[in-house]
Protein backbone atom coordinates (compact mmCIF):
# COMPACT_ATOMS: atom_id res chain seq x y z
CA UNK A 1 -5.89 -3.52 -1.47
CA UNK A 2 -2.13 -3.85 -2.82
CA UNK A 3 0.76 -3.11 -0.67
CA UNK A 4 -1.76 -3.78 2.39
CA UNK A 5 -1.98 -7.42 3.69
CA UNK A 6 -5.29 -8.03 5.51
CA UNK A 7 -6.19 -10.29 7.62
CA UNK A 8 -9.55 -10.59 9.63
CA UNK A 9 -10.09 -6.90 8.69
CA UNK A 10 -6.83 -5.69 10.12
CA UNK A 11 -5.07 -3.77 8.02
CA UNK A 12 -1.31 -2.70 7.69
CA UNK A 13 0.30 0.47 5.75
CA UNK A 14 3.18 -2.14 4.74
CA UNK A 15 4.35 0.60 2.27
CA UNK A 16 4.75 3.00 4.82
CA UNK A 17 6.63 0.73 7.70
CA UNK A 18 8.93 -0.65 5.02
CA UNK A 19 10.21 3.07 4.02
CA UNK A 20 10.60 4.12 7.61
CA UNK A 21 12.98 1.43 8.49
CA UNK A 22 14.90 2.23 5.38
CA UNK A 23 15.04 5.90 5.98
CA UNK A 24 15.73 4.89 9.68
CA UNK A 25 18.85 2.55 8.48
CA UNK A 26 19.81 5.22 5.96
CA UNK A 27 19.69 2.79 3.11
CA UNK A 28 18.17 3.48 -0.03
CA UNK A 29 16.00 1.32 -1.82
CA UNK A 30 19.11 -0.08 -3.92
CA UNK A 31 20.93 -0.86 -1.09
CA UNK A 32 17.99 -2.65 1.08
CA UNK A 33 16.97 -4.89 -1.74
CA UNK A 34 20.54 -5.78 -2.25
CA UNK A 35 20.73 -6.88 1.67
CA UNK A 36 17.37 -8.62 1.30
CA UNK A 37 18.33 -10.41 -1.73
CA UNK A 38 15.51 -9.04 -4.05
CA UNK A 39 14.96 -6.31 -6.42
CA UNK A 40 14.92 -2.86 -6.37
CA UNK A 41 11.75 -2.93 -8.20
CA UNK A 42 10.34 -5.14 -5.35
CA UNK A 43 11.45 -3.07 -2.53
CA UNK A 44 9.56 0.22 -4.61
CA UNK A 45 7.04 -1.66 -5.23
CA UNK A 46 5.75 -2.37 -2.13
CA UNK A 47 7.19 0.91 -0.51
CA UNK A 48 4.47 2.61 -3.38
CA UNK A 49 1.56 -0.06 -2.11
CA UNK A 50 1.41 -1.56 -6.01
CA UNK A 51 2.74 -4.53 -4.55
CA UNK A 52 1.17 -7.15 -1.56
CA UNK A 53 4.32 -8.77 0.21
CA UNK A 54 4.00 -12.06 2.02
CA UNK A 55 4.50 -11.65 5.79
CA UNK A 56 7.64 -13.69 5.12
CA UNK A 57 8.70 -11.07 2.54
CA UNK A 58 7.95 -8.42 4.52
CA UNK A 59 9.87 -9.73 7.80
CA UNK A 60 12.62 -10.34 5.40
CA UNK A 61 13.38 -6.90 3.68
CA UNK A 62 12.50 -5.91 7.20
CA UNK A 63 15.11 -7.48 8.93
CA UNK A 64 17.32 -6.19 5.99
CA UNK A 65 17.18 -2.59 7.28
CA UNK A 66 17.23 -3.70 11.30
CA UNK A 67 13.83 -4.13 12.06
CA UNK A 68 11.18 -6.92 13.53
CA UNK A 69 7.31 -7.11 13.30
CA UNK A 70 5.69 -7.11 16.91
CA UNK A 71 2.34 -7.04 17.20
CA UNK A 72 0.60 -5.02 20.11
CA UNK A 73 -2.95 -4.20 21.16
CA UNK A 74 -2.93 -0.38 22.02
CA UNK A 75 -5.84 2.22 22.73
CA UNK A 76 -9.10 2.82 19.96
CA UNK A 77 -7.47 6.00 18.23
CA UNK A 78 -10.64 8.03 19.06
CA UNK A 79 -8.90 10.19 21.82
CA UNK A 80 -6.23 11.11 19.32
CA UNK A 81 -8.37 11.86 16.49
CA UNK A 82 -9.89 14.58 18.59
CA UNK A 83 -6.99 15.91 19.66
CA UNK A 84 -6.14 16.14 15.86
CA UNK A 85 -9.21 17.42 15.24
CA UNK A 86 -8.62 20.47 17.58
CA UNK A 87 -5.73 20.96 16.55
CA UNK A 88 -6.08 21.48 12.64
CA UNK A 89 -5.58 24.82 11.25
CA UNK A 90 -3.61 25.68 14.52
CA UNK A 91 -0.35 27.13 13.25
CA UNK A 92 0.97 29.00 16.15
CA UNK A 93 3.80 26.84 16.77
CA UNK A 94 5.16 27.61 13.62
CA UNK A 95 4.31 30.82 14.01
CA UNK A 96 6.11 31.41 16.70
CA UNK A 97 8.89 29.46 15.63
CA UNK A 98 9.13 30.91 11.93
CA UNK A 99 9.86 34.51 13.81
CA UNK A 100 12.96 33.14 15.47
CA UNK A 101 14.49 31.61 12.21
CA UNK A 102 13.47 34.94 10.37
CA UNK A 103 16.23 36.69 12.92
CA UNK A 104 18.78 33.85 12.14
CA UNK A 105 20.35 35.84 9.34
CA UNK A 106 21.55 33.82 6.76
CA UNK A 107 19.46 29.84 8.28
CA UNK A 108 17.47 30.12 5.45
CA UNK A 109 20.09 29.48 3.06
CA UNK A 110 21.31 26.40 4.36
CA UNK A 111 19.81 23.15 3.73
CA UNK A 112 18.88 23.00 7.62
CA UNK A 113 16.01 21.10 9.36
CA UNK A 114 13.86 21.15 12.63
CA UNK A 115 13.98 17.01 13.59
CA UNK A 116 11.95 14.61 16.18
CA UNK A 117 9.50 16.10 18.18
CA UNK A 118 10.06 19.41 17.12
CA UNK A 119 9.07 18.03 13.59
CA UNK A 120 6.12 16.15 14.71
CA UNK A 121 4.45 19.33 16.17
CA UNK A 122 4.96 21.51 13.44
CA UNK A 123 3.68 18.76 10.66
CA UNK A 124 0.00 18.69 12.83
CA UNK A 125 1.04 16.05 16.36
CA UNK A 126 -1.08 17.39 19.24
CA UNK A 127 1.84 18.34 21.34
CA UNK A 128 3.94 20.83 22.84
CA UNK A 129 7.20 22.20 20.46
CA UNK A 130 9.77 20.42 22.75
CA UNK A 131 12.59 22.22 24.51
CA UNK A 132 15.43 22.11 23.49
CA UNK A 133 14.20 21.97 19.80
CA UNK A 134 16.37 19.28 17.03
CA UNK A 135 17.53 21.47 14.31
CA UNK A 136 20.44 19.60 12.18
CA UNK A 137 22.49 21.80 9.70
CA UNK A 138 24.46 20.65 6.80
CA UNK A 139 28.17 19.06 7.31
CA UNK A 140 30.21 21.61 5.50
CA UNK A 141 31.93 25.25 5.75
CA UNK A 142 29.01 26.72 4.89
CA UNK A 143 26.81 26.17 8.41
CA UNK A 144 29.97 26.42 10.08
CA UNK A 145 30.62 30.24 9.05
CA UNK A 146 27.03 30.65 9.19
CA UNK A 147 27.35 29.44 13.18
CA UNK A 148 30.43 31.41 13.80
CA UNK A 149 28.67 34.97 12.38
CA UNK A 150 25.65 34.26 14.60
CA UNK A 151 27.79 33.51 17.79
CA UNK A 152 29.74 36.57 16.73
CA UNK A 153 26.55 39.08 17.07
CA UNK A 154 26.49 37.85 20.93
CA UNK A 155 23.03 36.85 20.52
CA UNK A 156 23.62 33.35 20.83
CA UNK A 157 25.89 31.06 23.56
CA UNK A 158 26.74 27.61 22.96
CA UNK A 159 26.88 24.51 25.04
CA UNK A 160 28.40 20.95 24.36
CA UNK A 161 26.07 18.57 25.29
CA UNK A 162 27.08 16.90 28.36
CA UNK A 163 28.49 19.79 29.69
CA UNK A 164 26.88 22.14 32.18
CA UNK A 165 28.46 25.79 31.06
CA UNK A 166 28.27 27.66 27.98
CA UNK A 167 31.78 26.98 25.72
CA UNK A 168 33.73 30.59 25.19
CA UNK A 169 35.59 31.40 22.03
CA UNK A 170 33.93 29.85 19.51
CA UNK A 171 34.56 32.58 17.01
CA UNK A 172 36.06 30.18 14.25
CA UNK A 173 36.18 27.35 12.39
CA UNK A 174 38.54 25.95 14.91
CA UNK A 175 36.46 26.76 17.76
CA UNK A 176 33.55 25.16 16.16
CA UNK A 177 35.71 22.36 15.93
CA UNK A 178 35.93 22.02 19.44
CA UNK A 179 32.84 22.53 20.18
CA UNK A 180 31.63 19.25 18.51
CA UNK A 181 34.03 17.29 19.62
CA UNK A 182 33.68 17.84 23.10
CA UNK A 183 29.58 17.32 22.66
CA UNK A 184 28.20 13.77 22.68
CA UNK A 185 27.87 12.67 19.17
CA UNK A 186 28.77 16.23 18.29
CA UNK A 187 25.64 17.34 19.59
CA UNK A 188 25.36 20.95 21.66
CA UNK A 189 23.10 23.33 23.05
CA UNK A 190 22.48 26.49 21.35
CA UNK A 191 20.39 29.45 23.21
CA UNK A 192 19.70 32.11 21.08
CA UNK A 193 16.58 34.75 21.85
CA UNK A 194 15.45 32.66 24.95
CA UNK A 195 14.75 29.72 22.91
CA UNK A 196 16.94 26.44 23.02
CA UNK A 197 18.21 23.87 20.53
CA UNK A 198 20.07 20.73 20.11
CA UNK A 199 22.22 21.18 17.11
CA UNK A 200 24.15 18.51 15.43
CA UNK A 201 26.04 18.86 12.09
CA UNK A 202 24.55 15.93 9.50
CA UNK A 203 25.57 14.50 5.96
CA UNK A 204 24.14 17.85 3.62
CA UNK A 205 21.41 15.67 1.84
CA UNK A 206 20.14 14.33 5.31
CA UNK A 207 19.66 17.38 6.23
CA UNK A 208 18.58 19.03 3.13
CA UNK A 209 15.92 15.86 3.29
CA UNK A 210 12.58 17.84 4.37
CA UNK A 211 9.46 19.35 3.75
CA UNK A 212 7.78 22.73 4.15
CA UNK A 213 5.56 24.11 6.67
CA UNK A 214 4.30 27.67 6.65
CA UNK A 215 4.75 30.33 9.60
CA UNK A 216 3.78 33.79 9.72
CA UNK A 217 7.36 35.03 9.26
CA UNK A 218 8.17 32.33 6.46
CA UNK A 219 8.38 28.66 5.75
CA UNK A 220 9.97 26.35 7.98
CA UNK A 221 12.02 22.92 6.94
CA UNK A 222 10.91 19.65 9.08
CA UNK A 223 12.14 16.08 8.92
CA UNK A 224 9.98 14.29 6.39
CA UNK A 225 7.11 12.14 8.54
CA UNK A 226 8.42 8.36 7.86
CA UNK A 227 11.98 9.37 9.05
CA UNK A 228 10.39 10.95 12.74
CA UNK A 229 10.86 8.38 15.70
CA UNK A 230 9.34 8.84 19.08
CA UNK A 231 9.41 6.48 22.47
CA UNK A 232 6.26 7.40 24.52
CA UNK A 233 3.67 5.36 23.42
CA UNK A 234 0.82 8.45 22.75
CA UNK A 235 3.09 9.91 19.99
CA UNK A 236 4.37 6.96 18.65
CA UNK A 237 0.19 6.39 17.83
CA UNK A 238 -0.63 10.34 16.93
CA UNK A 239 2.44 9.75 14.17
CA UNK A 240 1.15 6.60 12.70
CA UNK A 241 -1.92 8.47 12.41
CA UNK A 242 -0.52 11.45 10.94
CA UNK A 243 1.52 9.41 8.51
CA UNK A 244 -2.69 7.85 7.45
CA UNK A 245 -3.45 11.53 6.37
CA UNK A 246 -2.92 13.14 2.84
CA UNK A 247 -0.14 14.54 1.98
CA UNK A 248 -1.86 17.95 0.97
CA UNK A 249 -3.44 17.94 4.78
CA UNK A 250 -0.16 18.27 6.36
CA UNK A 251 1.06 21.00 4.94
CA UNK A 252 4.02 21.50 3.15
């Protein structure tokens, strides 16, 4: 089959592990050909499975965005098929999640999105939405008013992460200001209606980057499936998996 190598009936969705080392380097296809010394065309042709790299060509424009094949012997994927299977058609995570953003006045219009694990259970993974939940808004005045007006109804306290109180006056630009650069990387807490997030500002077409998946109170944007990373081994294998399924059976 092009753009998966075989060998002794192992197979390999070389397509899909070459665009989530790009996305994961923030290159684009230009710019990871050009560090691999080959074509554009090459790099989307393989990323699109019409082409059949080498191993050598795959290590190669892998190594160009960071990465190294390993090979590992893991679990049959039975277990997490059934936990997929139970949880299809489940939508109560977004459910409950769509509510809150419906009484975020104004997050709609912003070219926000829920990242990581927060993502992962909302696109299908079998697991719990994580607290504090990722949500990364759009570098730019825009998200900053938008914070300032919701921290201005009193509804909402935030935190720089690394810190172990709540930050007062941030009312303005200026105090929004402060508030990322005391977090680490930027990053804070936000509480707002007993939920909790971890909010970072990111470049606006990173975070505009998503896809849609439906709540009962409206849609919800989620970091695009190649782009989610995970460290425990169990989700690291239910994303592969869900990453394997049509697009139209993920929703969105």
């Amino acid at each position: 089959m092009a753009g998966t190598p075989q060998a002794t009936g192992v197979t390999v969705d070389v397509g899909g592990l070459v665009k989530r080392a790009r996305y994961a380097a923030g290159l684009t296809q230009e710019a990871l050909a050009a560090r691999a010394g080959v074509a554009r065309a090459t790099v989307a042709a393989i990323e699109t499975a019409s082409r059949s790299p080498s191993w050598a060509m795959l290590s190669r424009v892998l190594a160009a965005a960071g990465k190294q094949l390993r090979v590992e012997l893991e679990q049959l994927d039975d277990d997490l098929l059934r936990d997929l299977a139970a949880r299809a058609g489940d939508t109560s995570a977004a459910d409950d999640l769509s509510m809150t953003v419906s009484m975020m006045d104004g997050l709609d219009d912003l070219g926000y999105r829920f990242e990581g694990l927060a993502a992962a259970a909302l696109l299908g993974a079998p697991i719990a939405l994580p607290d504090p939940l990722e949500l990364a808004l759009p570098e730019g005045p825009d998200a900053v008013a938008w914070l300032v007006g919701l921290l201005r109804t009193g509804a909402a306290e935030v935190t720089p992460l690394g810190r172990s109180s709540p930050l007062g006056g941030v009312r303005s630009q200026e105090g929004v200001a402060r508030l990322v650069e005391l977090g680490q990387d930027g990053r804070f807490f936000m509480e707002y209606w007993l939920k909790n997030f971890l909010v970072r500002f990111a470049p606006r077409d990173e975070a505009g980057r998503s896809v849609a998946v439906v709540g009962e109170s409206g849609p919800l944007r989620v970091q695009p499936l190649p782009e989610i990373e995970a460290s425990d081994p169990y989700t690291v294998r239910v994303l592969r998996l869900l990453r394997e399924q049509p697009q139209d059976a993920r929703g969105g």
